[in-house]
Protein backbone atom coordinates (compact mmCIF):
# COMPACT_ATOMS: atom_id res chain seq x y z
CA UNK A 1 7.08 -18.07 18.10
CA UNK A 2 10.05 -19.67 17.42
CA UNK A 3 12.04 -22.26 14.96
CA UNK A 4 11.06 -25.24 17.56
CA UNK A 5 7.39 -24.07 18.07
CA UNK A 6 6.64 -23.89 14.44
CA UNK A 7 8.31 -27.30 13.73
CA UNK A 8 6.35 -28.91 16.77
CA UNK A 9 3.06 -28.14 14.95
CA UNK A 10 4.14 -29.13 11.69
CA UNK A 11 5.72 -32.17 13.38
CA UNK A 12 4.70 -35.94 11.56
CA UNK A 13 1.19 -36.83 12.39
CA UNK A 14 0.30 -33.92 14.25
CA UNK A 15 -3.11 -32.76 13.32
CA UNK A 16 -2.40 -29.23 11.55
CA UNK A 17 0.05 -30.93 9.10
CA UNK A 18 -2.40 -33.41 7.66
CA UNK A 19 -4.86 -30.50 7.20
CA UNK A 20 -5.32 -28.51 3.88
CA UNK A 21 -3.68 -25.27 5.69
CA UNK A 22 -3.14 -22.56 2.72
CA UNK A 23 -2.69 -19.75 4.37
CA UNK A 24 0.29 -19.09 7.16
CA UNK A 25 0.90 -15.44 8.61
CA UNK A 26 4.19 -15.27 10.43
CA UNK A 27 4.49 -11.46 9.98
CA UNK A 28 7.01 -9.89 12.78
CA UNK A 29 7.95 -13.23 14.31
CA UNK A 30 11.51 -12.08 14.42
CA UNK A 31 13.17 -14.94 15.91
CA UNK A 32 12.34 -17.06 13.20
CA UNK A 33 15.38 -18.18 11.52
CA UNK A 34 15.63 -20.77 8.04
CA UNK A 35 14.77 -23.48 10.01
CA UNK A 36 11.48 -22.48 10.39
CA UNK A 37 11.72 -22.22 6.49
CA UNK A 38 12.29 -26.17 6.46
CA UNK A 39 8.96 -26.47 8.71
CA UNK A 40 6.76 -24.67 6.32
CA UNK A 41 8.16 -26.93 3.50
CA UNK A 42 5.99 -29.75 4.55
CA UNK A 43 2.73 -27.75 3.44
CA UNK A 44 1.69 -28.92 0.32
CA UNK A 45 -1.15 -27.29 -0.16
CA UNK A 46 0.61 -23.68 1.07
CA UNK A 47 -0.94 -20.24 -1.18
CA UNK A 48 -0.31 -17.97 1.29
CA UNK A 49 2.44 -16.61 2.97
CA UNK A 50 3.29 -13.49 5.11
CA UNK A 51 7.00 -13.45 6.58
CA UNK A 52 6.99 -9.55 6.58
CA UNK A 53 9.29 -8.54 9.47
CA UNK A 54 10.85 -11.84 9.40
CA UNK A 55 14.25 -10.48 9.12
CA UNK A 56 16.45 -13.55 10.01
CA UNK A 57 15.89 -15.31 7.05
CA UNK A 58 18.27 -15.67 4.28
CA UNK A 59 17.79 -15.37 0.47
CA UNK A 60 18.79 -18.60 -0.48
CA UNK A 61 16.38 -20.28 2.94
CA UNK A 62 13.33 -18.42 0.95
CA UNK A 63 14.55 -19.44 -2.11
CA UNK A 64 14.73 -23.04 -1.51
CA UNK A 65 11.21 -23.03 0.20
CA UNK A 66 9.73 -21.43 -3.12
CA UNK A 67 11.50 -24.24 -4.95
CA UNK A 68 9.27 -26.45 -2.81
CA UNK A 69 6.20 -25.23 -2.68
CA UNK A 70 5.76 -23.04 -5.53
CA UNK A 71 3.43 -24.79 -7.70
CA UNK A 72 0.84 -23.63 -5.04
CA UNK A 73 2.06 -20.34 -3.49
CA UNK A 74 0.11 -17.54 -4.88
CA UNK A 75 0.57 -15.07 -2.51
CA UNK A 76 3.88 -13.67 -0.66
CA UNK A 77 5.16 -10.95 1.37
CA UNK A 78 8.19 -10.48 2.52
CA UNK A 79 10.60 -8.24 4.62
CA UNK A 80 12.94 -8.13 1.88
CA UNK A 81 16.49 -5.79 3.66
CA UNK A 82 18.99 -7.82 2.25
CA UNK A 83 16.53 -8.98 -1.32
CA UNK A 84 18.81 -8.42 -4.03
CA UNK A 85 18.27 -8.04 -7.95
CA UNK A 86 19.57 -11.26 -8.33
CA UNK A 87 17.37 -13.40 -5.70
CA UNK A 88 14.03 -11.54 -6.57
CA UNK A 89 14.78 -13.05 -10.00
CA UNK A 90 15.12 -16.03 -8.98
CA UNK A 91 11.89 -16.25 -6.76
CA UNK A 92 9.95 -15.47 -9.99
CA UNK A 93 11.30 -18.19 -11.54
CA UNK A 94 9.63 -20.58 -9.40
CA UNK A 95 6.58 -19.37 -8.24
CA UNK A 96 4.39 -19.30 -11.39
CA UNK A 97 1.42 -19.04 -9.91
CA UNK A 98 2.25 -15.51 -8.13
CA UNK A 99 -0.34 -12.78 -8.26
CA UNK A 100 0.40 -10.96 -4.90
CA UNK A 101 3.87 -9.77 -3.90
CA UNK A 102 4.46 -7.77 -0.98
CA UNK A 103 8.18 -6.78 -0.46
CA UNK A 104 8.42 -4.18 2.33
CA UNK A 105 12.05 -3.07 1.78
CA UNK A 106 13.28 -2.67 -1.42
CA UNK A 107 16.73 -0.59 -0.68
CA UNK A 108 18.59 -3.42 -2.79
CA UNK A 109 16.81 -3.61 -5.54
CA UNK A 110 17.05 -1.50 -9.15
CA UNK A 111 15.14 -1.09 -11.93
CA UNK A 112 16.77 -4.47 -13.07
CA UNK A 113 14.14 -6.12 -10.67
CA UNK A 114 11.04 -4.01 -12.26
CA UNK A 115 12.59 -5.81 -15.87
CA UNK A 116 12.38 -9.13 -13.88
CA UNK A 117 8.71 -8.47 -12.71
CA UNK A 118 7.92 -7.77 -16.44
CA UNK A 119 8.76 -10.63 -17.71
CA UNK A 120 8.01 -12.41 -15.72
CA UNK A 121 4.33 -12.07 -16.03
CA UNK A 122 4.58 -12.13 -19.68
CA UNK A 123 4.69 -15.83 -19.44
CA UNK A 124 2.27 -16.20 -16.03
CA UNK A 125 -0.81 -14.06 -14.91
CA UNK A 126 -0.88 -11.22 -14.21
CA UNK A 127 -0.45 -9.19 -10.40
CA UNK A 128 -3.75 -8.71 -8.20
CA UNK A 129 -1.44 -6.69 -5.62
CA UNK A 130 1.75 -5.25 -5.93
CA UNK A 131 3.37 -3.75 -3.09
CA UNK A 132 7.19 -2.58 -3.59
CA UNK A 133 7.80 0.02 -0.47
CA UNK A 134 11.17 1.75 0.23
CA UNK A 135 12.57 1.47 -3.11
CA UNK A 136 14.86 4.34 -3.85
CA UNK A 137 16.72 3.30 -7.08
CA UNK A 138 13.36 2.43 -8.69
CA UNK A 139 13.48 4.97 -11.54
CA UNK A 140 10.40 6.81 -13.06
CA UNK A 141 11.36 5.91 -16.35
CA UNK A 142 11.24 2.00 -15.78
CA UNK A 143 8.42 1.86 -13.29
CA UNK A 144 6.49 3.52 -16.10
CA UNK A 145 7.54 0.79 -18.43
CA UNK A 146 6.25 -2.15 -16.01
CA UNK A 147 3.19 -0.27 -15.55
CA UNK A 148 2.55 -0.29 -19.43
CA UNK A 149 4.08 -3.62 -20.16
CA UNK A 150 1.65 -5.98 -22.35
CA UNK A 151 -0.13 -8.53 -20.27
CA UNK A 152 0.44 -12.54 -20.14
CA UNK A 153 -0.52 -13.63 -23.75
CA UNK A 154 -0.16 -17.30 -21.97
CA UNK A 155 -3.32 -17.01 -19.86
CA UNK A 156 -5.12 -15.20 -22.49
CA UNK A 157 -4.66 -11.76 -21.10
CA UNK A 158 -3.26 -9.45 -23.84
CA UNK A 159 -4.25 -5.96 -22.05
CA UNK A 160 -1.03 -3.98 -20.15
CA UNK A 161 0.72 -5.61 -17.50
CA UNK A 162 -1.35 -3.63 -15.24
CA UNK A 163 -4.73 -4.09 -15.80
CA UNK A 164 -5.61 -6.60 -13.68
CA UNK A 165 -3.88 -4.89 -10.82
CA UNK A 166 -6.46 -4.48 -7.74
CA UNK A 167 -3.55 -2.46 -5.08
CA UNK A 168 -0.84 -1.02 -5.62
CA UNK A 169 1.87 0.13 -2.87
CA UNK A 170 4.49 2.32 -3.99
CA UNK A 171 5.63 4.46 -0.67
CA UNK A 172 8.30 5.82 -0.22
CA UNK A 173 9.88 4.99 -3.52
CA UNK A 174 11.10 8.85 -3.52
CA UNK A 175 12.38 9.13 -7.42
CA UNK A 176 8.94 8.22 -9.04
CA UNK A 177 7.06 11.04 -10.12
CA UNK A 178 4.88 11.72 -12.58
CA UNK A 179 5.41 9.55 -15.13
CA UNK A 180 4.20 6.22 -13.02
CA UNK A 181 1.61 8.47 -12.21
CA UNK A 182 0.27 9.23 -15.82
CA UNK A 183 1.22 5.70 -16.71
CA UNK A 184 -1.34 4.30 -13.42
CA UNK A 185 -4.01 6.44 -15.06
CA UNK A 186 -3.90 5.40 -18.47
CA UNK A 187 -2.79 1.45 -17.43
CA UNK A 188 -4.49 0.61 -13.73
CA UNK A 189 -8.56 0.38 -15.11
CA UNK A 190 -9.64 -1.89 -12.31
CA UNK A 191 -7.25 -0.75 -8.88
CA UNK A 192 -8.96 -0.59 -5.61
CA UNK A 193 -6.66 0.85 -3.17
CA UNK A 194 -3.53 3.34 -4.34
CA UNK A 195 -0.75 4.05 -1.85
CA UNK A 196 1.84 7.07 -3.63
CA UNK A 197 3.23 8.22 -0.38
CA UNK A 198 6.23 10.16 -0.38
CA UNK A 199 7.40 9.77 -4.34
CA UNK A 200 8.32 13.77 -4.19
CA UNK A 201 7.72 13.40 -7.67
CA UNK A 202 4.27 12.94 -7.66
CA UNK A 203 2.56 16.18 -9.05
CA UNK A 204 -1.28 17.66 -9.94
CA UNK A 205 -0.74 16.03 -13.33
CA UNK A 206 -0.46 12.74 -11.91
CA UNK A 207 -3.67 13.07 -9.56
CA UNK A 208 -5.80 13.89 -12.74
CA UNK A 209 -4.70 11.00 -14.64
CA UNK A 210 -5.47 8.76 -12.03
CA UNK A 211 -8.68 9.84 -11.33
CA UNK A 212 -9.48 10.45 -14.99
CA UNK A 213 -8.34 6.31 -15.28
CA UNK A 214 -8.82 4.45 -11.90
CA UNK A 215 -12.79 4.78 -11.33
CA UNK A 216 -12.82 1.72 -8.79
CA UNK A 217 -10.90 3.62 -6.56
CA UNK A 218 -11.78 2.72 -2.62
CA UNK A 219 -8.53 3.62 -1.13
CA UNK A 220 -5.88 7.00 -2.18
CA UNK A 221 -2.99 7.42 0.30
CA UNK A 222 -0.87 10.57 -1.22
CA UNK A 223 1.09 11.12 2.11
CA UNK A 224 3.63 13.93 2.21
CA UNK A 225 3.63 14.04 -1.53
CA UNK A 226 4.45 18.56 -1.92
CA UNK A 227 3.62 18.83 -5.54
CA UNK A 228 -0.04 18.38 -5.25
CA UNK A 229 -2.69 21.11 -4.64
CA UNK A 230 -6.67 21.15 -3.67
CA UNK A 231 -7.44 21.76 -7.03
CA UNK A 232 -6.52 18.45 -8.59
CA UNK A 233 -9.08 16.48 -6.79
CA UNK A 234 -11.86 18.69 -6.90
CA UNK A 235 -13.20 16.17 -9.65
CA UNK A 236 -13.10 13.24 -7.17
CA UNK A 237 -16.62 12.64 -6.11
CA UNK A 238 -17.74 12.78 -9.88
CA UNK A 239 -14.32 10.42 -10.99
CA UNK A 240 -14.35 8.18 -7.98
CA UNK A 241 -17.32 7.68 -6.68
CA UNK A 242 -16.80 4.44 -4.85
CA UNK A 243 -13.60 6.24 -2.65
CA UNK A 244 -14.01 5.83 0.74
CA UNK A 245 -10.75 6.66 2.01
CA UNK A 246 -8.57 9.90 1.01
CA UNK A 247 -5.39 10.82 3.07
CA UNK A 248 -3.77 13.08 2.01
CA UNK A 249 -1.15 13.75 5.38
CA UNK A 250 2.19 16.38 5.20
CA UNK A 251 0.38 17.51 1.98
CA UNK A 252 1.68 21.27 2.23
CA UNK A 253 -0.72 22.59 -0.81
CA UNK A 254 -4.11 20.91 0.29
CA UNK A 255 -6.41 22.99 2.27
CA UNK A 256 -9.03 21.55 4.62
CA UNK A 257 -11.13 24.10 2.63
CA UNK A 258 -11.11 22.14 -0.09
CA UNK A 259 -11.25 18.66 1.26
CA UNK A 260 -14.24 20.02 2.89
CA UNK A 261 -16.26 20.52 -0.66
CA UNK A 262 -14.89 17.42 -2.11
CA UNK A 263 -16.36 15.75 0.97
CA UNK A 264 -19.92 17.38 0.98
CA UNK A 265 -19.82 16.85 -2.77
CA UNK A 266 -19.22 13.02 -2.21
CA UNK A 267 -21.68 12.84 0.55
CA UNK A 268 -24.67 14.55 -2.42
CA UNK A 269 -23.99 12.58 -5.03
CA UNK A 270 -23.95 9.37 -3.32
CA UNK A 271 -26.96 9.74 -1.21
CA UNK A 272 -29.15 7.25 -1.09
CA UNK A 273 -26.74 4.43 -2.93
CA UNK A 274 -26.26 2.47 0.54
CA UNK A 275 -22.41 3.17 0.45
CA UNK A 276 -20.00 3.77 2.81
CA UNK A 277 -19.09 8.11 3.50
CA UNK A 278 -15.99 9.06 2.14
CA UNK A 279 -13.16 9.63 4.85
CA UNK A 280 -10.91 12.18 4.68
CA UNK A 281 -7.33 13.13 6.31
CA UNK A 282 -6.33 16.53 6.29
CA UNK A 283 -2.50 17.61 6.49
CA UNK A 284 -2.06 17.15 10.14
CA UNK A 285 -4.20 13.57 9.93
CA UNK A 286 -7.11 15.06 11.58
CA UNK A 287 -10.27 12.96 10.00
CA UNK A 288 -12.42 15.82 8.80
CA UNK A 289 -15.81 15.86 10.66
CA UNK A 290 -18.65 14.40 8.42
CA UNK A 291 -21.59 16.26 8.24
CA UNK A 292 -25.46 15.01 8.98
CA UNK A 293 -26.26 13.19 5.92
CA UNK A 294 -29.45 14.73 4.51
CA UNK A 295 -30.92 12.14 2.42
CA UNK A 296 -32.94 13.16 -0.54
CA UNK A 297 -36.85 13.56 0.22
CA UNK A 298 -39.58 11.22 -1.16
CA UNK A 299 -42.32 13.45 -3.19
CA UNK A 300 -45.38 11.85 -2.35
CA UNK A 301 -47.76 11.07 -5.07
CA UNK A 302 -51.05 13.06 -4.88
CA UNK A 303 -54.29 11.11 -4.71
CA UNK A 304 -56.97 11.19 -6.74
């Protein structure tokens, strides 16, 4: 897909412009360039947008298409190599509605951008999904203070800025440790899915907080992370019970052993509850093989 393709079916009177279309995934169309920004523009009723891999585009050609339809967009993810501190802020500022940002490179940005997120969403609602991969000046210190930020007081929400958080993607973002950790524990009550992958920082003290705090858990990626070991997830089954998916990949201190109990353990406590088997990925990403599920027997009543 390119700039003329997109602007063909977003031409004047063609059909798919005079629809209600709210959702538009252009994810890894990489010849798109700002002009296919100008097409999208004509979407008024546009909540959702995925230009992840979209690397052409420029920071002011996103900017001026959130200055256009922004009273509507909701959702956006981005590729985000040459995002600065200075443009993210800007986004923010006209895209109130925003509760799901996706930005897949964050090289650029520093913690001024976590200050911008925060308050930001003191004055709007707050994030469903946060994803902020790749960021390497992203300090411990002032991830944990976004994480523990007070909530929007304008939409009635007065909890911490993360409490309404469903997933959260931080991989790669090497200098966190376990201070984000302790802080998604104590601060992320309702998260679904958890992606910590490769923040070398990351330690057993972090793994018990969040499974002490994040009971909704479905989803806990802890690729590569060294600092962790078998024994800080052997509560799991009894913390988590709604997990389905573990991976815990390049994870030098977790032992198939282990994952092993964790997964028969899972398997006994939730027999019989009609959910899905937890899945589990050992250090070299082998799915460990599930056992037959023995379900618990009916005693039959005697008669009389």
């Amino acid at each position: 897909v390119g700039d003329r393709g997109l602007a063909a079916l977003l031409a004047p009177g063609r059909r798919l412009l005079e629809s209600r279309v709210s959702r538009v995934d252009l994810s890894f169309c990489t010849r798109l360039t700002d002009a296919a920004l100008v097409a999208l523009s004509m979407l008024p009723h546009l909540a959702a947008l995925n230009l992840d891999g979209v690397h052409r585009l420029s920071n002011r050609g996103v900017y001026d298409l959130a200055s256009t339809v922004g009273r509507s967009l909701c959702e956006l993810s981005l590729d985000g190599e040459s995002l600065t501190d200075h443009w993210l802020q800007q986004l923010l500022s006209v895209l109130p509605k925003l509760d799901s940002l996706e930005i897949s490179f964050c090289e650029a940005l520093t913690d001024a951008s976590l200050a911008s997120l925060k308050q930001h969403k003191r004055r709007h609602r707050a994030f469903r999904k946060l994803a902020l991969r790749k960021g390497f000046a992203f300090s411990d210190e002032a991830m944990m203070e976004l994480l523990s930020a007070p909530g929007s007081c304008a939409m009635g929400h007065h909890g911490a800025f993360a409490s309404e958080l469903q997933e959260l993607d931080l991989a790669e973002c090497h200098a966190l440790g376990d201070l984000t950790g302790i802080a998604i524990g104590e601060h992320c009550c309702n998260l679904r899915t958890l992606v910590l992958s490769w923040c070398w920082g990351i330690s057993d003290r972090s793994a018990l907080a969040v499974l002490e705090g994040c009971s909704e858990l479905v989803s806990l990626r802890l690729v590569g992370l060294k600092g962790l070991t078998t024994a800080s997830l052997a509560t799991l089954p009894v913390r988590c019970p709604k997990l389905v998916e573990l991976d815990v990949r390049q994870c030098d201190y977790i032992e198939d052993e282990g994952l092993a109990k964790i997964s028969a353990e899972s398997d006994e406590k939730n027999a019989g509850s009609g959910r899905s088997r937890l899945v589990v990925r050992n250090y070299y990403g082998e799915v460990l093989r599930l056992a037959p599920l023995t379900l618990p027997r009916r005693v039959k009543a005697n008669k009389t």
